[in-house]
Every structure is written in C-alpha cells, then in structure tokens.
N, C-alpha and C. Protein backbone atom coordinates (compact mmCIF):
# COMPACT_ATOMS: atom_id res chain seq x y z
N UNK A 1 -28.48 25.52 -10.45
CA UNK A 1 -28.14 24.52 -9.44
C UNK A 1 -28.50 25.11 -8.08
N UNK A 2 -28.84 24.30 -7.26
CA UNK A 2 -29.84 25.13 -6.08
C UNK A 2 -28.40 24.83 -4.74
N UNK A 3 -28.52 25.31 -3.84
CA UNK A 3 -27.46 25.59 -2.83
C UNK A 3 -26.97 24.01 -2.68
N UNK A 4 -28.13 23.00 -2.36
CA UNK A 4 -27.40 22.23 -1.43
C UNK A 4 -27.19 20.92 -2.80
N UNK A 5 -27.44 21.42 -3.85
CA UNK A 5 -26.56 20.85 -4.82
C UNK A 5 -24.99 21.19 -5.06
N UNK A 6 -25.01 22.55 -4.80
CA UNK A 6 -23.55 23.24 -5.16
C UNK A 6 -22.42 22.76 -3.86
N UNK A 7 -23.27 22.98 -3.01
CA UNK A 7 -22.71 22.11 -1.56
C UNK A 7 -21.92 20.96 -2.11
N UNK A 8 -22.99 20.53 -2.18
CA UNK A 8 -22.35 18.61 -2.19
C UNK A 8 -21.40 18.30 -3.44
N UNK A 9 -21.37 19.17 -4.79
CA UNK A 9 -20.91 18.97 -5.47
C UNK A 9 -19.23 19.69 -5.40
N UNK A 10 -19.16 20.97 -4.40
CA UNK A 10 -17.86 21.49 -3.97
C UNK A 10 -17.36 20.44 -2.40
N UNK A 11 -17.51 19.86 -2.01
CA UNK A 11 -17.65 18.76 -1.19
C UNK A 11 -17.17 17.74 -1.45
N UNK A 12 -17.39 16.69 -2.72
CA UNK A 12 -16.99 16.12 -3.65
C UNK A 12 -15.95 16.00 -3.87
N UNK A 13 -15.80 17.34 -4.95
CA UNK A 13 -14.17 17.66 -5.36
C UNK A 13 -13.52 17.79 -4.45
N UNK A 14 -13.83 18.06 -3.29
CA UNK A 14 -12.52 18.36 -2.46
C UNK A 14 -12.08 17.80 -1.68
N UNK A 15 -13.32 16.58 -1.54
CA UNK A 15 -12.92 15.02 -1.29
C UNK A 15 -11.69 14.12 -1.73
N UNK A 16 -12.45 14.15 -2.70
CA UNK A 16 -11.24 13.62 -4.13
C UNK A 16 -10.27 14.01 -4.36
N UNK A 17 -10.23 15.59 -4.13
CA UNK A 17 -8.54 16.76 -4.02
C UNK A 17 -7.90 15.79 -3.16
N UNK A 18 -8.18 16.41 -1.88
CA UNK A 18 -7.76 15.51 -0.87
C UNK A 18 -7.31 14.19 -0.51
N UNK A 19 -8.52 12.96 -1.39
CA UNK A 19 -7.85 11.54 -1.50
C UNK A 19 -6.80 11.47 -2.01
N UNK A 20 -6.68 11.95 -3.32
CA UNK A 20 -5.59 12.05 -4.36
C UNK A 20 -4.32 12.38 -4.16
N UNK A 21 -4.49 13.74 -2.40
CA UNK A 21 -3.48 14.06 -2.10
C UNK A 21 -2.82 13.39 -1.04
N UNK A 22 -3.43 12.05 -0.63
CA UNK A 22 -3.02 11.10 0.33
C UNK A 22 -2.30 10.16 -0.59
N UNK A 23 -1.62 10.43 -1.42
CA UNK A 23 -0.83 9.00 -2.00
C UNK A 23 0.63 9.65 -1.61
N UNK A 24 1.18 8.76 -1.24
CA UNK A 24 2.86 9.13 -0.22
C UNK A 24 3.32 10.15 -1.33
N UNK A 25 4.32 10.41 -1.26
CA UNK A 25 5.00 11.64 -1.63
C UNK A 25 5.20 11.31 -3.06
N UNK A 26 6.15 10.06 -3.41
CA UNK A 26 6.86 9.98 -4.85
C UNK A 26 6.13 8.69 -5.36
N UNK A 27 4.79 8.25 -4.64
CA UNK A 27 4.25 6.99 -4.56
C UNK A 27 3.90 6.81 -5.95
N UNK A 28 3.18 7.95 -6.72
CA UNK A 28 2.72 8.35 -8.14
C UNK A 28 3.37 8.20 -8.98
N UNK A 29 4.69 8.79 -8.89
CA UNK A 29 5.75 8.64 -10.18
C UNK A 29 6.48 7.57 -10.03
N UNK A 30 6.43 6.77 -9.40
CA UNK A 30 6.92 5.35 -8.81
C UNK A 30 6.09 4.52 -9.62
N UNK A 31 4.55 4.72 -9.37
CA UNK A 31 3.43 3.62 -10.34
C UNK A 31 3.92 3.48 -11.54
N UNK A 32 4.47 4.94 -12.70
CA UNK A 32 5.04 4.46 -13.76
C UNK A 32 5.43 3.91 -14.31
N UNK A 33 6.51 3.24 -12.86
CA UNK A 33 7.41 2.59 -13.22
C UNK A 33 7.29 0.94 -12.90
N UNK A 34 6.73 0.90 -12.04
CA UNK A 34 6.48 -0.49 -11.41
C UNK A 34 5.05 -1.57 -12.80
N UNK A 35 5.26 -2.60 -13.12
CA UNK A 35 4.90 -3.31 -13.77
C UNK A 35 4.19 -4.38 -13.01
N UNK A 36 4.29 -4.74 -11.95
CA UNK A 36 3.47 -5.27 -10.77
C UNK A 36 2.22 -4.58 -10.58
N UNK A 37 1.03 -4.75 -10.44
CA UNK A 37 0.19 -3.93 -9.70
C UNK A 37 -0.30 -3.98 -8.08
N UNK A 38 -0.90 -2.81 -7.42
CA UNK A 38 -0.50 -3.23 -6.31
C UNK A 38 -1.32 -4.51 -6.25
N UNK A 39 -2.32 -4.83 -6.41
CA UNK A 39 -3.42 -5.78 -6.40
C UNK A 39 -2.54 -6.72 -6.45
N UNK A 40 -1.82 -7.17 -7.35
CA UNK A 40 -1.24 -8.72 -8.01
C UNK A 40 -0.62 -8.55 -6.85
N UNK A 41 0.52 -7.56 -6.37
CA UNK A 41 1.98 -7.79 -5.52
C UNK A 41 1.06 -8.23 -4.10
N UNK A 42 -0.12 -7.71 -3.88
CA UNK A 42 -0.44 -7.74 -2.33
C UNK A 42 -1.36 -9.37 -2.08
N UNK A 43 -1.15 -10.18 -3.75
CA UNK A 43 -2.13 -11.52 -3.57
C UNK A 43 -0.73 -12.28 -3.38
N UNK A 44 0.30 -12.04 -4.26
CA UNK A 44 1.69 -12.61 -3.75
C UNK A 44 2.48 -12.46 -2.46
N UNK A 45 2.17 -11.34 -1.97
CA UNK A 45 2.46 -11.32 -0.36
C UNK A 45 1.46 -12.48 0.64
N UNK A 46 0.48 -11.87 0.19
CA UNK A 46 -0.66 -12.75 0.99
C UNK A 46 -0.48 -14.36 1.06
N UNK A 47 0.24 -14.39 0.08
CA UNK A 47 0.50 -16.06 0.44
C UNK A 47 1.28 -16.85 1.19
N UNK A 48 2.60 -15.61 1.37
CA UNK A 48 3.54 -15.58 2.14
C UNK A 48 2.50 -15.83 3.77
N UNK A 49 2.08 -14.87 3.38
CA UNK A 49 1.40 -14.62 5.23
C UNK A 49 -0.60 -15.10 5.24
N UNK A 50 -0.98 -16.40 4.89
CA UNK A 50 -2.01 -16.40 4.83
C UNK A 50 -3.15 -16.18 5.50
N UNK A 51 -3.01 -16.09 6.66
CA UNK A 51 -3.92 -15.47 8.12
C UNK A 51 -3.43 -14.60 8.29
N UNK A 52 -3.11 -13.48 7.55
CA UNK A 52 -2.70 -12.18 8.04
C UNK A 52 -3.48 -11.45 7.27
N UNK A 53 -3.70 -10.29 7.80
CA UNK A 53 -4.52 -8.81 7.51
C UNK A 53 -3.83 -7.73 7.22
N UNK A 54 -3.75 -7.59 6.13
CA UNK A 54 -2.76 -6.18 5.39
C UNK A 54 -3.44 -4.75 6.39
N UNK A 55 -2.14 -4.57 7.35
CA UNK A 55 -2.23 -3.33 7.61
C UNK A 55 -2.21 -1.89 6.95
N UNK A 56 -0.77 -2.26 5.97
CA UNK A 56 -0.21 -1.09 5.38
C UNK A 56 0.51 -1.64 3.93
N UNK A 57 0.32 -1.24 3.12
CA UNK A 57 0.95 -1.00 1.67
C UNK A 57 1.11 -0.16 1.04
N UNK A 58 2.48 0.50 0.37
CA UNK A 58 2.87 1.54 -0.25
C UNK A 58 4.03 0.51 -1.20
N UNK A 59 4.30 1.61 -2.49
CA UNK A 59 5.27 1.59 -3.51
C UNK A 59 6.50 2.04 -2.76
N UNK A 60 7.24 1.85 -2.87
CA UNK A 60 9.17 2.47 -2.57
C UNK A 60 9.90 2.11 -2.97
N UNK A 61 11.02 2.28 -3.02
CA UNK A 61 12.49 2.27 -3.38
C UNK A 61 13.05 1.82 -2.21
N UNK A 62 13.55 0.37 -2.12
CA UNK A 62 14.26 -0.01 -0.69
C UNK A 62 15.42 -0.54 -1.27
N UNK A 63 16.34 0.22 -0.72
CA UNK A 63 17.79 -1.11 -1.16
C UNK A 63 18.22 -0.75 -3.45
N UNK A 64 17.57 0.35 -3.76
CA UNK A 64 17.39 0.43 -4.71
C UNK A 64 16.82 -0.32 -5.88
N UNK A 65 16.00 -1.09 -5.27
CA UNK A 65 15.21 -1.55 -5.85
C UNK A 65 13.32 -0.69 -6.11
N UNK A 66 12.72 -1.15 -6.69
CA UNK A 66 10.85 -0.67 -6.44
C UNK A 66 10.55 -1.66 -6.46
N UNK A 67 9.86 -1.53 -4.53
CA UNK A 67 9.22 -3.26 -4.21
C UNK A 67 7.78 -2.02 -3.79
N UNK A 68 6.80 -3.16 -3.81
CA UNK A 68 5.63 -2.77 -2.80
C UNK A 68 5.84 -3.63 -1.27
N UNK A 69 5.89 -2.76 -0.61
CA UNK A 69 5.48 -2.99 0.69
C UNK A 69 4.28 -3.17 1.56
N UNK A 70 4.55 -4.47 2.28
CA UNK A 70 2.89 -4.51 2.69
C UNK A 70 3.42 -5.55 4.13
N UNK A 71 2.68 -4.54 5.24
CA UNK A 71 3.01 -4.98 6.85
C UNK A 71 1.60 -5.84 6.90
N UNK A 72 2.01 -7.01 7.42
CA UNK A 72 1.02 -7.36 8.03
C UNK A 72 0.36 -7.77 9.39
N UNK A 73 -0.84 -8.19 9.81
CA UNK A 73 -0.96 -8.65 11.29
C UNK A 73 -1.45 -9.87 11.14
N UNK A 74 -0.91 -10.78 12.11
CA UNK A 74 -1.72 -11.97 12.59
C UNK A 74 -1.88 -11.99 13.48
N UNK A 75 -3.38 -13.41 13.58
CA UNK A 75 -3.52 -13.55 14.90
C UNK A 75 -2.95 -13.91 16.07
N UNK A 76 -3.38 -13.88 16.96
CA UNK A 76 -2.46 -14.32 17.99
C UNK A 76 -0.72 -13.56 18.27
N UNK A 77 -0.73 -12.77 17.94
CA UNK A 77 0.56 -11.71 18.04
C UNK A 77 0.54 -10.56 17.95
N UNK A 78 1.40 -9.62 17.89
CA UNK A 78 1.03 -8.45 17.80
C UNK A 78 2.37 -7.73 17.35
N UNK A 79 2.96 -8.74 16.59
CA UNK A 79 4.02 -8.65 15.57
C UNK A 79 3.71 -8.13 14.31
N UNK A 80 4.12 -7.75 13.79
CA UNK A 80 3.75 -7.45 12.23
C UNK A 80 5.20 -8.15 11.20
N UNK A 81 3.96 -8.52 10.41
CA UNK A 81 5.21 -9.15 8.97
C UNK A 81 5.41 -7.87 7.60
N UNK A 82 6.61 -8.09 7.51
CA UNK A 82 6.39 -7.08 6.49
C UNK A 82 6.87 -7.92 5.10
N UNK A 83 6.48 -7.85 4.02
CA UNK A 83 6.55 -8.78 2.96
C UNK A 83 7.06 -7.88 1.71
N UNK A 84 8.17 -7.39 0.89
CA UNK A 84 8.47 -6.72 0.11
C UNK A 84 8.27 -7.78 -1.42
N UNK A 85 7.61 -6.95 -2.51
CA UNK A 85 7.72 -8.26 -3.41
C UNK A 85 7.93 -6.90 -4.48
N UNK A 86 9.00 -7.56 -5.52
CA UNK A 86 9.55 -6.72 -6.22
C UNK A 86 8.79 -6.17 -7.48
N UNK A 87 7.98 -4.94 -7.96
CA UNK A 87 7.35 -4.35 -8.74
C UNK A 87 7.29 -4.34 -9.88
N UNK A 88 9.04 -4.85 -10.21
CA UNK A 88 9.08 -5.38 -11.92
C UNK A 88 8.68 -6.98 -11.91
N UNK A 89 9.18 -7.74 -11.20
CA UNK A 89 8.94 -9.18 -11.50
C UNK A 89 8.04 -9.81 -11.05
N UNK A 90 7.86 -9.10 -9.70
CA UNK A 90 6.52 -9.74 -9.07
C UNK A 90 7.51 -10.81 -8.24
N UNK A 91 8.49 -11.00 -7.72
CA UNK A 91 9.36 -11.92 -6.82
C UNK A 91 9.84 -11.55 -5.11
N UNK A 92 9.17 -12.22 -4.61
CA UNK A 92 9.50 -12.07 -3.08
C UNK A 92 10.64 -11.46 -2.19
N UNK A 93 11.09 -10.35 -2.47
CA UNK A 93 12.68 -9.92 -1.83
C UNK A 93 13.27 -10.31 -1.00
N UNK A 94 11.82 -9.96 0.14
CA UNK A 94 12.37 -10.51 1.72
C UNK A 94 10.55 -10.06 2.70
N UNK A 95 10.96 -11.12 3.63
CA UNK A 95 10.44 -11.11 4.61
C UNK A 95 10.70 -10.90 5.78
N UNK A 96 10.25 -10.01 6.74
CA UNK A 96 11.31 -9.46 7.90
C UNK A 96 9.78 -9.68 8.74
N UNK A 97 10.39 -10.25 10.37
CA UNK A 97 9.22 -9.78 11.49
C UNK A 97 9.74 -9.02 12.16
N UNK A 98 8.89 -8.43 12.12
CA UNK A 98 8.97 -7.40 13.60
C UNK A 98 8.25 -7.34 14.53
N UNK A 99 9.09 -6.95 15.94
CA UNK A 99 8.53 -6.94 17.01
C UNK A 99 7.62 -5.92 17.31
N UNK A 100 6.60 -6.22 17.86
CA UNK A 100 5.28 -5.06 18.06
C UNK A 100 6.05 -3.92 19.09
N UNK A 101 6.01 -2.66 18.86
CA UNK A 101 6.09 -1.51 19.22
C UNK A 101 5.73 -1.41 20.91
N UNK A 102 6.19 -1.03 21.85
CA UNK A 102 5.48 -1.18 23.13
C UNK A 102 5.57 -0.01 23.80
C-alpha cells in the first residue's frame, strides 16, 4: 500500500472513530431500548411543526420516560419548538415553545 493510500485509509478510521464518538453520552444504550426510530419519531414531530427545520434531535430520558427530542425553527421567528414524541409508542408527549436566547 503506497503512503498516500495508508494516509487516507488511517484518516478514514479516525473519521468514523470520531463520528461514532459524537453520539451523546447514553444516546447508544438508549437506541436499545427505544422501538420508535429516530426517522419515524422526527416524521411525527414534523407534522406537529410543518414549516419548521429540525435543528436538533437526540434520544433521552425526560420525566422518565424515552422520548426523542427534536427543537425546531420556523420562519419568521426565532423561537424554537421543541416536540418530544415517545420512543415506545411513537405518541406526542408535549410540545413546549421557547423563547429565542438573546
């Protein structure tokens, strides 16, 4: 394997190390458990908020429950919605706005 193969191929992996090591802390052993995927939970949020643009989504434990969380933005504001939909059933928990940060 010639250098700037070995390059790109240690480059790679440590890409991927790295992506892998961007999933929140307990986000992983959480997936186990959740029966929702994020995909499905974030098309059921989305409906909630249909002109909105998923900022942020993660798995958690809120209230002792495992919802996925997913903030969103719309236009014309600079509020964000946050939309929790629950990981076993796939059912809407709650919807909270919040005021944009200043």
């Amino acid at each position: 394997m010639n250098t700037a193969k070995l390059r790109l191929f240690i480059c790679s992996g440590l890409a991927a190390g790295f992506l892998a090591g961007c999933e929140t802390g307990n986000e992983s052993g959480l997936r186990a458990e959740a029966k929702i995927s994020k995909a499905d939970a974030q098309a059921i949020a989305f409906a909630k908020v249909p002109n909105g643009t998923v900022k942020e989504g993660e798995l958690e434990k809120e209230n002792g429950k495992l919802v996925w969380s997913f903030e969103f933005a719309t236009p014309d504001t600079k509020d964000i919605t946050e939309v929790n939909v629950d990981a076993l059933t796939g059912n809407i928990v709650n919807i909270e706005h919040e005021k944009a940060k200043k």
